[in-house]
Protein backbone atom coordinates (compact mmCIF):
# COMPACT_ATOMS: atom_id res chain seq x y z
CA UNK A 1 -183.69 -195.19 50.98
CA UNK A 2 -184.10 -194.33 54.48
CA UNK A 3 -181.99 -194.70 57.78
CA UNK A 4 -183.74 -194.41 61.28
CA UNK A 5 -181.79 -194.44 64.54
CA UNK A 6 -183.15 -194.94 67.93
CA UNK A 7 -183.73 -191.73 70.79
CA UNK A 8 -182.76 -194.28 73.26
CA UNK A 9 -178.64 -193.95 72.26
CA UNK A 10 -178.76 -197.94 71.14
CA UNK A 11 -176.19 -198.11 68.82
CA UNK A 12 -177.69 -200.26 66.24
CA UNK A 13 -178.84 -198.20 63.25
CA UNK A 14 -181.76 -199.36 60.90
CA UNK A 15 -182.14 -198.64 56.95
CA UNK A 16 -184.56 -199.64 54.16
CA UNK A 17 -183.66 -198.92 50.25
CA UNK A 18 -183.82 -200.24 46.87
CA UNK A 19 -183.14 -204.38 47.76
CA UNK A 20 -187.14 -204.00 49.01
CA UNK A 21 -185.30 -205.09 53.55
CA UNK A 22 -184.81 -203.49 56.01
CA UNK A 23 -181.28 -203.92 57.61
CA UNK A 24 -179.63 -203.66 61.03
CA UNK A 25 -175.91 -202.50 61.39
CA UNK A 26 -173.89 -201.66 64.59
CA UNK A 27 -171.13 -198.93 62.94
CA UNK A 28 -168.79 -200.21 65.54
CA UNK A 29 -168.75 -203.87 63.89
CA UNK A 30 -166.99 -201.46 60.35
CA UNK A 31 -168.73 -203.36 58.12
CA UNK A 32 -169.57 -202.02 54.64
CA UNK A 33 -172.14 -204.97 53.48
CA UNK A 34 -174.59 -207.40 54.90
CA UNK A 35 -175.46 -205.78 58.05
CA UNK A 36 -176.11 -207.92 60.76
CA UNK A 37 -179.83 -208.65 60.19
CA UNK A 38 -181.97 -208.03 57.66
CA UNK A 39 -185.73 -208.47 57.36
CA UNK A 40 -187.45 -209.30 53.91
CA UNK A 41 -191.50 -209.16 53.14
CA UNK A 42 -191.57 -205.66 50.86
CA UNK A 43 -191.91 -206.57 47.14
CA UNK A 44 -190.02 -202.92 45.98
CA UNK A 45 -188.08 -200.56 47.44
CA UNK A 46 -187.99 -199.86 51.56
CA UNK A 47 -188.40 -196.03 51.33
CA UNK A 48 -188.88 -195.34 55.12
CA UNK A 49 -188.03 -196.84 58.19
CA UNK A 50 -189.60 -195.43 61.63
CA UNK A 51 -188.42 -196.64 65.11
CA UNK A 52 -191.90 -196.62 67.85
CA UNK A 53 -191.11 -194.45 70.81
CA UNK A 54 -191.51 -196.17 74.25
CA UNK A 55 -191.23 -199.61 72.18
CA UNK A 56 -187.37 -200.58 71.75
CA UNK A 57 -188.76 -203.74 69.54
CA UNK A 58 -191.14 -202.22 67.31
CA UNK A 59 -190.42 -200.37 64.00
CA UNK A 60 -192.60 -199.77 60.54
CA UNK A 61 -191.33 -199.45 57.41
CA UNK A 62 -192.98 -197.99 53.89
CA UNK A 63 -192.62 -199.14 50.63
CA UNK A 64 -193.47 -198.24 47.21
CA UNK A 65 -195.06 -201.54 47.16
CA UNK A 66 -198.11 -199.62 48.55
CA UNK A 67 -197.69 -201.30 52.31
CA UNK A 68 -196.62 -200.47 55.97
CA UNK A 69 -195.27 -203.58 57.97
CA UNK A 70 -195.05 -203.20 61.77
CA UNK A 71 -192.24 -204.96 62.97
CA UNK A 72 -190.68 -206.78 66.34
CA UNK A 73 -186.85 -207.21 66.46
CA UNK A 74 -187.59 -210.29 68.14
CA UNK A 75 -189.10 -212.18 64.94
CA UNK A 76 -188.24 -211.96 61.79
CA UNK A 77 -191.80 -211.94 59.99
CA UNK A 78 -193.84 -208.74 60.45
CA UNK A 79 -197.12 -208.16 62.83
CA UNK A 80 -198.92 -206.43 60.87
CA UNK A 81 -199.38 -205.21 57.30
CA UNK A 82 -201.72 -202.23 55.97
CA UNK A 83 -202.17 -201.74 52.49
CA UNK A 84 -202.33 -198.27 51.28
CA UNK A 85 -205.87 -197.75 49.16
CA UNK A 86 -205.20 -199.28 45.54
CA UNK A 87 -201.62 -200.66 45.88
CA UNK A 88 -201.96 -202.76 42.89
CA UNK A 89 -202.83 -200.14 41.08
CA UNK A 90 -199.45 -197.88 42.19
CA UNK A 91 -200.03 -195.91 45.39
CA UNK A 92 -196.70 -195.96 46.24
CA UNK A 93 -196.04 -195.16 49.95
CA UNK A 94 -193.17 -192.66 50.59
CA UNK A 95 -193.45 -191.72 54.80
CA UNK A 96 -194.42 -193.95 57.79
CA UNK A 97 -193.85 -192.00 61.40
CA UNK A 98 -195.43 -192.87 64.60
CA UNK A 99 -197.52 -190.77 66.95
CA UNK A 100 -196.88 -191.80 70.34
CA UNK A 101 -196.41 -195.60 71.10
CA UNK A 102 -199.86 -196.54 70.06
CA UNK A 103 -200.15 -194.82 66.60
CA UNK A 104 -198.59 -194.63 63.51
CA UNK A 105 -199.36 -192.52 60.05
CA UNK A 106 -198.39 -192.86 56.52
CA UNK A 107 -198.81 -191.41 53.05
CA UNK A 108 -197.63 -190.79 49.32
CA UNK A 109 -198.50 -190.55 46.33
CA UNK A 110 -202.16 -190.51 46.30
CA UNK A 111 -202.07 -187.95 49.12
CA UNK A 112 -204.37 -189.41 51.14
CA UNK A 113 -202.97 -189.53 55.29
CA UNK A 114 -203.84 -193.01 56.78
CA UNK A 115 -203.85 -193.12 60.67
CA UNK A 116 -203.93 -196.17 62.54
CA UNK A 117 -203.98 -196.95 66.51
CA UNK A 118 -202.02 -200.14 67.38
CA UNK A 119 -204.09 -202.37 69.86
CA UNK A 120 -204.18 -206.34 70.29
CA UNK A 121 -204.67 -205.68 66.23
CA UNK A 122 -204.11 -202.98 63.89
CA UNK A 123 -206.85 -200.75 63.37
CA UNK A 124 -208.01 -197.70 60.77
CA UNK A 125 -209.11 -194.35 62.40
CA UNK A 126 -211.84 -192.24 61.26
């Protein structure tokens, strides 16, 4: 499971785990369950949940279902989705971090580092 909060001081907190969403909670609401939004497209577990800096609408989140999903607050289905190299055949993904607004990694199990730049689309580096 994974939990990502934002720099900013927002107070809405984000996680990912084994129910394959990501959910939003605000602590000072003292719920336990439910969260107050949650957003579905993983097929296994959430394992990491990355807020973009300079972006207080985008996040990505990994899952062992081999994919990244770049995500807007604003919508409820994701951008963009990169498949990690044979995800059918169980590259499971276990980190997802951006670098700077306009980039994002992620990796796991095959060991392999996938870098891509976020433009009008999502694009692989060399």
């Amino acid at each position: 499971a994974s939990l990502a909060v934002r720099a900013d001081g927002a107070r809405v907190l984000w996680c990912g785990g084994g129910d394959k969403g990501v959910h939003a909670w605000d602590p000072r609401a003292g719920q336990t369950t439910g969260g107050i939004t949650t957003f579905a497209s993983h097929q296994e577990m959430v394992v990491c949940v990355r807020w973009c800096p300079g972006n207080e609408h985008r996040f990505a989140s990994c899952s062992y279902d081999g994919t990244t999903k770049l995500w807007d607050t604003r919508g409820k289905l994701p951008l963009h989705t990169v498949t990690a190299g044979n995800a059918g055949e169980g590259d499971r993904l276990f980190a997802v971090d951006f670098h700077g607004p306009n980039r994002f990694a992620c990796g796991g199990v095959d060991g392999a580092l996938r870098v891509y730049k976020l433009d009008d689309e999502v694009r692989t580096e060399a």
